[in-house]
C-alpha atoms as a PDB file:
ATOM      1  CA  UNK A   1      17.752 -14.995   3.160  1.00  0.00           C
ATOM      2  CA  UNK A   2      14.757 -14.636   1.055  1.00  0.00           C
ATOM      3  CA  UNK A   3      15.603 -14.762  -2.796  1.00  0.00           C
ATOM      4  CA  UNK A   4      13.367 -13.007  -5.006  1.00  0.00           C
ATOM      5  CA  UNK A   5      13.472 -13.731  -8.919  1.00  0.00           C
ATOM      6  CA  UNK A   6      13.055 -10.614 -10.982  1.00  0.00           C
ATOM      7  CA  UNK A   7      12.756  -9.614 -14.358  1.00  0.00           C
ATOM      8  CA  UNK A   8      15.166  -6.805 -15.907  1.00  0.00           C
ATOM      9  CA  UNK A   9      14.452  -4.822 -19.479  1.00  0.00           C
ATOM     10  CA  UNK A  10      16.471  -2.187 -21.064  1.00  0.00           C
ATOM     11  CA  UNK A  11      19.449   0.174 -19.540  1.00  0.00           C
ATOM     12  CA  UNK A  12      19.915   3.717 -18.259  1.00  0.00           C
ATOM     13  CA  UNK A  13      18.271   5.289 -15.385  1.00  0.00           C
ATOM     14  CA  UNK A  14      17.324   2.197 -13.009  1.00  0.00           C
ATOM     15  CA  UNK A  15      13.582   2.320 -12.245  1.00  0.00           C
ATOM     16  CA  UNK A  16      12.160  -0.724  -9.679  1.00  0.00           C
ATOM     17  CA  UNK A  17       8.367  -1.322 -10.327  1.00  0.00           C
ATOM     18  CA  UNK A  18       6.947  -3.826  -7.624  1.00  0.00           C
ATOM     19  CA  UNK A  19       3.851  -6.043  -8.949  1.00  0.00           C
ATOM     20  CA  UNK A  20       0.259  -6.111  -7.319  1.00  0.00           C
ATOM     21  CA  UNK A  21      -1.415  -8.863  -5.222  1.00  0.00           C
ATOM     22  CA  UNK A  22      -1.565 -11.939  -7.095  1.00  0.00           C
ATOM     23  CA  UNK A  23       0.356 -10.529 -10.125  1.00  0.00           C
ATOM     24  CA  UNK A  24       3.651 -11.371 -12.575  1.00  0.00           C
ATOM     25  CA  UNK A  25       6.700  -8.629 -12.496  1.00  0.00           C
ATOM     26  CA  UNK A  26       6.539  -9.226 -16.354  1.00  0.00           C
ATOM     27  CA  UNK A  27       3.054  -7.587 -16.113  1.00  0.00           C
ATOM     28  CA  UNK A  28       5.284  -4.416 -16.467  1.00  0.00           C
ATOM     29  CA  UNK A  29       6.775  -5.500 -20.205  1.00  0.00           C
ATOM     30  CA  UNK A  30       4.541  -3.304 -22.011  1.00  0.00           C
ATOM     31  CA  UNK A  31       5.617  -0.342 -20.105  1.00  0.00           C
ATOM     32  CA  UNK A  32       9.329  -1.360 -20.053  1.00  0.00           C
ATOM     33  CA  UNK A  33       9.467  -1.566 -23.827  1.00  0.00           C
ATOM     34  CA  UNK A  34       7.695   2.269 -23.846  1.00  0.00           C
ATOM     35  CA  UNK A  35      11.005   3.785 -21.435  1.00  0.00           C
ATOM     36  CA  UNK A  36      14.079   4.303 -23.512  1.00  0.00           C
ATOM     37  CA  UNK A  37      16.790   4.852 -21.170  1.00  0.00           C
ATOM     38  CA  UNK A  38      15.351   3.496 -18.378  1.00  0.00           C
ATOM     39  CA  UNK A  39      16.671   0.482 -16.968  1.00  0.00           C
ATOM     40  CA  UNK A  40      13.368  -1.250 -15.372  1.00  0.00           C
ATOM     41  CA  UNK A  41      13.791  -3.805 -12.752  1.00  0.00           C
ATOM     42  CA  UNK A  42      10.509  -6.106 -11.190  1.00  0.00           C
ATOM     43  CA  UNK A  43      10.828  -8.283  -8.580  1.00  0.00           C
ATOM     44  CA  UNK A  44       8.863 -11.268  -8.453  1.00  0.00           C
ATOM     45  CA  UNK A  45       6.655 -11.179  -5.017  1.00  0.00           C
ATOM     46  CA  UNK A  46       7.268 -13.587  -2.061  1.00  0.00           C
ATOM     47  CA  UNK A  47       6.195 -16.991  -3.256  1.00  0.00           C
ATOM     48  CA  UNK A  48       5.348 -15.432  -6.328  1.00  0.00           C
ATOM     49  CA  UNK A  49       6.462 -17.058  -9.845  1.00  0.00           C
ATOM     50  CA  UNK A  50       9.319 -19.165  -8.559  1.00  0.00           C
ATOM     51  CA  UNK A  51      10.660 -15.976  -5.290  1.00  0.00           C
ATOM     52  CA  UNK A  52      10.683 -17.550  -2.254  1.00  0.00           C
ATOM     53  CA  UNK A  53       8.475 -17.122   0.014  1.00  0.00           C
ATOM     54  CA  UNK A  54       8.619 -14.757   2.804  1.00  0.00           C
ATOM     55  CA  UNK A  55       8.274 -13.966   6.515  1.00  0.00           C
ATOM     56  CA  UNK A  56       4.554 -13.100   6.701  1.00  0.00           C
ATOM     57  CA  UNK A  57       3.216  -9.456   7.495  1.00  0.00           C
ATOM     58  CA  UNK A  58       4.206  -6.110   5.938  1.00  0.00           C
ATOM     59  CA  UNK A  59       7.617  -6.576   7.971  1.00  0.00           C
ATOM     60  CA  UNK A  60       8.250  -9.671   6.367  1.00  0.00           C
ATOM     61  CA  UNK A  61       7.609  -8.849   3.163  1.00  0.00           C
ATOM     62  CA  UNK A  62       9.566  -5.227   2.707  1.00  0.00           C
ATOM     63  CA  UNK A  63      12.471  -7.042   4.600  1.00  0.00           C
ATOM     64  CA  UNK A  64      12.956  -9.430   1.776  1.00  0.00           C
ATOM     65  CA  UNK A  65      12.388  -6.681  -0.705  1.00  0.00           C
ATOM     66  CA  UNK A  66      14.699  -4.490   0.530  1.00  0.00           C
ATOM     67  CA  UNK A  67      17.341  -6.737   0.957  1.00  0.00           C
ATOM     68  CA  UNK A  68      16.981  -7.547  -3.015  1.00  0.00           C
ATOM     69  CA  UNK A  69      16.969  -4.011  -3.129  1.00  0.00           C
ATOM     70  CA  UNK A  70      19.992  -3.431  -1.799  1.00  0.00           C
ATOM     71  CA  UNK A  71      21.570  -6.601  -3.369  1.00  0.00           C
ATOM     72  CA  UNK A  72      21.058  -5.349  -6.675  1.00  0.00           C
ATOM     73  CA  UNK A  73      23.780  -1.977  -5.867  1.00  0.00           C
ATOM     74  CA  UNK A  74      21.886   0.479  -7.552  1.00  0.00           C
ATOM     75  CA  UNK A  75      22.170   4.143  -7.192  1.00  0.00           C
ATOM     76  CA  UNK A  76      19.933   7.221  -8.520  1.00  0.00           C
ATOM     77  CA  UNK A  77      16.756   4.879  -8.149  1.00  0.00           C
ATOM     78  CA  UNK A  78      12.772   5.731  -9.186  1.00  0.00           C
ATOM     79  CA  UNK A  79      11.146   3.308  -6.436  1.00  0.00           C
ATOM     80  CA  UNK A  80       7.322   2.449  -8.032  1.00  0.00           C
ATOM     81  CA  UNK A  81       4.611  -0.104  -7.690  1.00  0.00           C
ATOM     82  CA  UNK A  82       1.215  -1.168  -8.507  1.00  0.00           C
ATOM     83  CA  UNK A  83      -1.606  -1.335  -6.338  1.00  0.00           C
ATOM     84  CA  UNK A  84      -0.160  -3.393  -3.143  1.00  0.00           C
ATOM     85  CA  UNK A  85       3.308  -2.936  -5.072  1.00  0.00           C
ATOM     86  CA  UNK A  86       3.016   0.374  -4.076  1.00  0.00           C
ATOM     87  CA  UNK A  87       1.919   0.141  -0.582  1.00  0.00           C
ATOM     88  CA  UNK A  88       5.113  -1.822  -0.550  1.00  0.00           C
ATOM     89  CA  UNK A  89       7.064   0.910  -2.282  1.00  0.00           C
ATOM     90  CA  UNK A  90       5.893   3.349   0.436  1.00  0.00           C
ATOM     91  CA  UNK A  91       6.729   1.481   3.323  1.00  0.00           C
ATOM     92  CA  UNK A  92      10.023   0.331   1.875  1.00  0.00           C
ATOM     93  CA  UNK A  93      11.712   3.210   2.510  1.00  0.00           C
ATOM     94  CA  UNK A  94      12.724   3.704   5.519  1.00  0.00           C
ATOM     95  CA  UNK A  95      14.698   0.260   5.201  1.00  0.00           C
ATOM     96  CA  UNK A  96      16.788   1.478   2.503  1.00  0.00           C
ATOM     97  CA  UNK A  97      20.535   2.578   2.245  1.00  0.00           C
ATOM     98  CA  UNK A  98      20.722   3.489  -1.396  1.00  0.00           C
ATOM     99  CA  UNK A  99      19.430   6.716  -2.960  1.00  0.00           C
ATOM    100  CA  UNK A 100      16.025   6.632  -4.030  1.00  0.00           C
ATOM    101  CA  UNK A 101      15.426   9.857  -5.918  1.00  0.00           C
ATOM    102  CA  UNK A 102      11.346  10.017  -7.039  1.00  0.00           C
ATOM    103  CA  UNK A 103       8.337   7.242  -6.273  1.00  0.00           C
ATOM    104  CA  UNK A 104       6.107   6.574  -8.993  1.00  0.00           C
ATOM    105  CA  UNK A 105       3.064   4.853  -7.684  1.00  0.00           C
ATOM    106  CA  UNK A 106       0.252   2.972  -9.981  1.00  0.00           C
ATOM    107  CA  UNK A 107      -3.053   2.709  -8.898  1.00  0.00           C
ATOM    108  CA  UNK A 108      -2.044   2.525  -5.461  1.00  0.00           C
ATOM    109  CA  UNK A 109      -3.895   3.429  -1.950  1.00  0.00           C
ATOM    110  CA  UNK A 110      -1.772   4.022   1.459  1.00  0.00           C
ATOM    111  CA  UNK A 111      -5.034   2.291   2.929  1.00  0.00           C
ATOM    112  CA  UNK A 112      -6.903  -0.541   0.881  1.00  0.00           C
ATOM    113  CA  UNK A 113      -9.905  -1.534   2.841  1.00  0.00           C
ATOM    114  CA  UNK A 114     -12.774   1.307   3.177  1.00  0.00           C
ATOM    115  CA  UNK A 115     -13.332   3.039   6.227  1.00  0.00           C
ATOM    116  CA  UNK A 116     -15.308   5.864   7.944  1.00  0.00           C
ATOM    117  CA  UNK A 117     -14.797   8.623   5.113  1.00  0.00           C
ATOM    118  CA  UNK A 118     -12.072   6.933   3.532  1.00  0.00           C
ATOM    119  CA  UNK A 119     -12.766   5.219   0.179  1.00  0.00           C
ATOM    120  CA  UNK A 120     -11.625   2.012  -0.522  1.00  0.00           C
ATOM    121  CA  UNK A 121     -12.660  -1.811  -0.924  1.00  0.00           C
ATOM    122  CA  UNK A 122     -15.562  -3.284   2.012  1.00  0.00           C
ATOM    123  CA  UNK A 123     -14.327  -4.991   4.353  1.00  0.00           C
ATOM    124  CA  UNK A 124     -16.956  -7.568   3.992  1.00  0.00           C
ATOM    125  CA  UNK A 125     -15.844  -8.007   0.298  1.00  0.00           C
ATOM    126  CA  UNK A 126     -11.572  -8.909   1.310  1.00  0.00           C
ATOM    127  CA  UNK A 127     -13.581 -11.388   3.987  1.00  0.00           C
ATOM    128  CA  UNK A 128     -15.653 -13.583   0.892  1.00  0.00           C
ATOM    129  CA  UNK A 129     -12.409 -13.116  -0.929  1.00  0.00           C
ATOM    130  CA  UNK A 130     -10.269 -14.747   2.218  1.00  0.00           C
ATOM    131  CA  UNK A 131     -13.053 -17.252   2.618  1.00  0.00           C
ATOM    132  CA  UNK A 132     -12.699 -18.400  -1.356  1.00  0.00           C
ATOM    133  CA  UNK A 133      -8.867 -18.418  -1.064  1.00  0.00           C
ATOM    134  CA  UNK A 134      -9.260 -20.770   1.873  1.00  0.00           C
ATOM    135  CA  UNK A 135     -11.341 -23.329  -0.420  1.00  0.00           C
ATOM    136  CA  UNK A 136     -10.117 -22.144  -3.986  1.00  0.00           C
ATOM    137  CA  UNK A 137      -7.305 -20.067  -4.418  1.00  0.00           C
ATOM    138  CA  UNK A 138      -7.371 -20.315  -8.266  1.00  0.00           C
ATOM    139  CA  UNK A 139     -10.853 -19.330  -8.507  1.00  0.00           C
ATOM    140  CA  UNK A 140      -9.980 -16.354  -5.786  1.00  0.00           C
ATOM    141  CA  UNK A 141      -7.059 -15.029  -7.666  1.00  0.00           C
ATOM    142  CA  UNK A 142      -9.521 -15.348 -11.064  1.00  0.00           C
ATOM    143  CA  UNK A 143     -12.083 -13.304  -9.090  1.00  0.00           C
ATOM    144  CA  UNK A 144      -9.701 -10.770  -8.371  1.00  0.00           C
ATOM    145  CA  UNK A 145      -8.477 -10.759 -11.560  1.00  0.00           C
ATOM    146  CA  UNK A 146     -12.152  -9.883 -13.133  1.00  0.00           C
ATOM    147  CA  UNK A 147     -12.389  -7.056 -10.395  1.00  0.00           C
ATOM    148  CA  UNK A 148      -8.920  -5.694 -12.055  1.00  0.00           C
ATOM    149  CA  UNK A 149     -10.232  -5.360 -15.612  1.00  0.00           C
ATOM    150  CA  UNK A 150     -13.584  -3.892 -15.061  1.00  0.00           C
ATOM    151  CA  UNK A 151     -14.379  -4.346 -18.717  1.00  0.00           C
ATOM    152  CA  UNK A 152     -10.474  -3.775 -19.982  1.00  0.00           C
ATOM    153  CA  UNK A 153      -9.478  -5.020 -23.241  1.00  0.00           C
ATOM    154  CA  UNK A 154      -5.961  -6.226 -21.729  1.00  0.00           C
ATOM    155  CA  UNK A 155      -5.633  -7.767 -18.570  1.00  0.00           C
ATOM    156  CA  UNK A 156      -2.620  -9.510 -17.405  1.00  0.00           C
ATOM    157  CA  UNK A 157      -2.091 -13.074 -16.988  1.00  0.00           C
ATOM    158  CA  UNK A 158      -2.112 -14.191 -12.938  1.00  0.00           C
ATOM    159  CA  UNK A 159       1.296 -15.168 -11.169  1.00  0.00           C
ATOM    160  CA  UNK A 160       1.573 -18.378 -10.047  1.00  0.00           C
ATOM    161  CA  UNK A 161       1.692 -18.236  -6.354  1.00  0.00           C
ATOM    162  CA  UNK A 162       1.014 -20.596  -3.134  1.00  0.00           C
ATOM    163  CA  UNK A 163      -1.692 -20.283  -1.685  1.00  0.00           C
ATOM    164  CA  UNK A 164       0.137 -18.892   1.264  1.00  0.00           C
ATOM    165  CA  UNK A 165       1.433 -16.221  -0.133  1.00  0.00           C
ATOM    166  CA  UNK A 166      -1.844 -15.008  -1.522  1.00  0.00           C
ATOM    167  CA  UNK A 167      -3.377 -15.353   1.844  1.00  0.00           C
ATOM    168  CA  UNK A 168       0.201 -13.319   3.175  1.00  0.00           C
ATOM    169  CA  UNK A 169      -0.429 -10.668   0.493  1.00  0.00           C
ATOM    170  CA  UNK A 170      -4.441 -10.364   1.134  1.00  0.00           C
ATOM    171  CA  UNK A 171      -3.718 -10.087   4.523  1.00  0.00           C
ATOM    172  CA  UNK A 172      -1.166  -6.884   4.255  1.00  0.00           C
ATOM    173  CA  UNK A 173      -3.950  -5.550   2.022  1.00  0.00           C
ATOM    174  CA  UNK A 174      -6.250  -5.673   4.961  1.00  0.00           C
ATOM    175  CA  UNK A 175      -4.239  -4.112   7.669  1.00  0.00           C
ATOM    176  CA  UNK A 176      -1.814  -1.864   6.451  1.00  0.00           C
ATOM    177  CA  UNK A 177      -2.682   1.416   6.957  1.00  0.00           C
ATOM    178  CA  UNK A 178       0.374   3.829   5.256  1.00  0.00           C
ATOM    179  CA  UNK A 179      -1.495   7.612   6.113  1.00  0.00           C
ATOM    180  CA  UNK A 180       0.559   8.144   8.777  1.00  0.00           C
ATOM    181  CA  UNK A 181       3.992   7.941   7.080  1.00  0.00           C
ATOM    182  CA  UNK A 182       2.662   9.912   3.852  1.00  0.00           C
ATOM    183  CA  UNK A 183       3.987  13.542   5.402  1.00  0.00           C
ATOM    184  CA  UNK A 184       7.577  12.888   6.214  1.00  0.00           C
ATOM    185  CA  UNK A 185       7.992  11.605   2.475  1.00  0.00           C
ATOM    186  CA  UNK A 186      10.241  14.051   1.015  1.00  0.00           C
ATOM    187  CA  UNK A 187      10.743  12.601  -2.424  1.00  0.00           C
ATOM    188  CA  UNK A 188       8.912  14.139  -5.250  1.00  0.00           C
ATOM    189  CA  UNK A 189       5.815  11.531  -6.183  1.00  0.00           C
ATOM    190  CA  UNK A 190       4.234  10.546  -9.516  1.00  0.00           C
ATOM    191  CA  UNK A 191       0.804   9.210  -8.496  1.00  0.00           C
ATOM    192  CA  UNK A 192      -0.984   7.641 -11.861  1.00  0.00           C
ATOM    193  CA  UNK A 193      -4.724   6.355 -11.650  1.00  0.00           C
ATOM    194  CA  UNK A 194      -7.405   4.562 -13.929  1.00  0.00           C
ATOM    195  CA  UNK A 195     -10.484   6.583 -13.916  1.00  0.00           C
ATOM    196  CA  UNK A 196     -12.234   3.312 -14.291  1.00  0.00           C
ATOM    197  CA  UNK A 197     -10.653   1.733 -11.537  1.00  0.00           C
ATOM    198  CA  UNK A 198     -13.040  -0.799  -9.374  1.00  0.00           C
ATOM    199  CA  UNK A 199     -10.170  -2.170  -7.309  1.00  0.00           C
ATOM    200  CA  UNK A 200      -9.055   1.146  -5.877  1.00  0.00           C
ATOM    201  CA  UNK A 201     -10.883   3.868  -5.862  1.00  0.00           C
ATOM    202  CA  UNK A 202      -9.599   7.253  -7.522  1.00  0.00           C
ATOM    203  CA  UNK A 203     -10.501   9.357  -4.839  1.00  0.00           C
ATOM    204  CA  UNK A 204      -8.409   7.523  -2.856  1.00  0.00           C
ATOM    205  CA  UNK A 205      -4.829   8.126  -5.629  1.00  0.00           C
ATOM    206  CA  UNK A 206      -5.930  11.999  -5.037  1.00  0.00           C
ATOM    207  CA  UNK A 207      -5.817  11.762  -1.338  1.00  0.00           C
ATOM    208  CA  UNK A 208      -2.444   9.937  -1.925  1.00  0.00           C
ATOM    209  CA  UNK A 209      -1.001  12.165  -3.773  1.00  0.00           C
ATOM    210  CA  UNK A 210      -2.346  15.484  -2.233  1.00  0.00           C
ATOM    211  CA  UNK A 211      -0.882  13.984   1.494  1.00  0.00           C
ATOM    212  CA  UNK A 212       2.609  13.977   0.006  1.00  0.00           C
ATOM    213  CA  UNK A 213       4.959  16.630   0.626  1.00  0.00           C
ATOM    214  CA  UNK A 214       5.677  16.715  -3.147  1.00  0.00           C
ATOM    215  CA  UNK A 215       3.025  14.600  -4.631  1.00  0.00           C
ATOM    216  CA  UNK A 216       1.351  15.219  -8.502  1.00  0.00           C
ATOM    217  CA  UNK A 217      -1.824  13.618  -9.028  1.00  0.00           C
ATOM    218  CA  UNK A 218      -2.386  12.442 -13.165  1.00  0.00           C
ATOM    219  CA  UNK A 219      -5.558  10.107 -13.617  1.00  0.00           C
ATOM    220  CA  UNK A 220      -5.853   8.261 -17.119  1.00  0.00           C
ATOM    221  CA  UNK A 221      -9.338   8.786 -18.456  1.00  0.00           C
ATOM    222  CA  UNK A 222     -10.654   5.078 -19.913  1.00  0.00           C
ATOM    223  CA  UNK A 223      -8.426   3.190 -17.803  1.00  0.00           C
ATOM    224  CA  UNK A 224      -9.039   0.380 -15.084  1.00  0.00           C
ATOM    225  CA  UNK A 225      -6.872  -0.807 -12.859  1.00  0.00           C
ATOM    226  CA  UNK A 226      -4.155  -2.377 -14.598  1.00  0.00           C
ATOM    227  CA  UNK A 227      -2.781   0.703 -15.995  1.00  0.00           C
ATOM    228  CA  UNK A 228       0.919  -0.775 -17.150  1.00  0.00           C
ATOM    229  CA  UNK A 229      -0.745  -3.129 -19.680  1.00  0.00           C
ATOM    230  CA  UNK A 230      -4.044  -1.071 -20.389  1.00  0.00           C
ATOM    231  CA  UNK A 231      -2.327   2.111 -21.368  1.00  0.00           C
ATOM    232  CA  UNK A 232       1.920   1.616 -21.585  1.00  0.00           C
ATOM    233  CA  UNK A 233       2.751   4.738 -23.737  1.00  0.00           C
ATOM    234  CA  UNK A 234       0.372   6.812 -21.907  1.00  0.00           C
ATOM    235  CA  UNK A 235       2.068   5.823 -18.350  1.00  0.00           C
ATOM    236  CA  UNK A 236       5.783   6.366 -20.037  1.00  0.00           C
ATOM    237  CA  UNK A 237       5.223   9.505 -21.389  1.00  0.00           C
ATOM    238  CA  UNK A 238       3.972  10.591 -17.633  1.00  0.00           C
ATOM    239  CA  UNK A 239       6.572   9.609 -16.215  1.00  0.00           C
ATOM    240  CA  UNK A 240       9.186  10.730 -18.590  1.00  0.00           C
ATOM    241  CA  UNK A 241       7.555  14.156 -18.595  1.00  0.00           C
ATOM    242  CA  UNK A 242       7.383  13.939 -14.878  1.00  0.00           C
ATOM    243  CA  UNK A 243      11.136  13.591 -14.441  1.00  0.00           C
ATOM    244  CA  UNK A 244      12.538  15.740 -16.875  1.00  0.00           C
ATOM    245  CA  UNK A 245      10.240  18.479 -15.255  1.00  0.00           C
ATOM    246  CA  UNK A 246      11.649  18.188 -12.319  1.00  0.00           C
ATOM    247  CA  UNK A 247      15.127  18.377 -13.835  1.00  0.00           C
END
């Protein structure tokens, strides 16, 4: 059994936020402290800040989620994530036993790398990235990590990971393609986006959110990628609008 650390703030409503590539579940603190009532859980990632790691592949890695998931005997859950967190999120759920009542997904693309008239990042670029985590993975994950502010004035710190698991998460990045799956996902979907986003593309959080059943679509003018620590009180009041909106 894999066993993923986590991070817990607050109580109420429990809401599960799953971290990016490369990133620290406390990245979500500044949103946490903006959700009275909520009762935010982050996992740490396979290999990620202490977690153990995982199996590798998308299967691997939503297996050991989902059994934290279930381990933690929540009911009436929001399901989110950032960027790869929410790739994860999506394809999480058929795994799951307990009731998952709305997805709330941050900057996050059902495919990441581009493709015939599909936006996203070139290929070419997740290949020099690969190559540098090969050689370097701190100077990979700080490469990243200057691709995720795009000129931010708060970025958060990396995780510590092994190099592994970086090359595990890069690697989901590259292949998973979610499309598919987007139209039998029934649960109503809060899809936030940076407008200044150079990791994802917004085009490609509109496509999201227009290929769910019951997706809305909010993008936050000014803001890059790392929307949870760029803009906190701008992402809680979506979301708390969101929800009591649809009752």
């Amino acid at each position: 059994m894999t066993e993923l650390r986590h991070c817990q703030w607050g109580t109420g409503r429990p809401l599960v936020l799953l971290p990016g590539w490369g990133q620290r579940a406390d990245a979500f603190a500044p949103l946490a402290a903006c959700l009275p009532g909520w009762r935010v859980l982050a996992p740490e990632l396979p290999g990620h800040e202490g977690s153990a790691p995982a199996a590798p592949g998308l299967t691997g890695w939503t297996a050991a989620l989902a059994a934290w998931l279930q381990r933690q005997e929540l009911t009436e859950v929001v399901l989110g994530g950032w960027s790869l967190g929410g790739m994860l999120a999506l394809a999480l759920l058929p795994l799951l036993t307990l009731p998952v009542r709305g997805l709330w997904l941050l900057g996050t693309s059902p495919r990441f790398v581009a493709a015939a008239q599909w936006p996203g990042q070139p290929a070419g670029q997740l290949k020099v990235l690969s190559r540098l985590l090969a050689r370097e993975p701190v100077a990979a994950q700080a490469r990243f990590q200057s691709l995720l502010a795009n000129g931010a004035a708060v970025v958060p710190p990396p995780a510590a990971v092994d190099s592994e698991s970086l090359r595990q998460g890069l690697e989901i990045l590259a292949d998973a393609d979610l499309r598919p799956v987007l139209p039998g996902i029934e649960l109503p979907t809060l899809v936030l986006h940076g407008e200044r986003d150079a990791v994802i593309p917004p085009a490609a959080g509109r496509w999201l959110a227009a290929a769910l059943p019951h997706g809305t679509f909010v993008p936050l003018a000014g803001v890059a990628h790392a929307l949870a620590c760029e803009a906190p009180r701008d992402c809680a009041r979506h979301l708390q609008e969101w929800w009591h909106e649809r009752g």
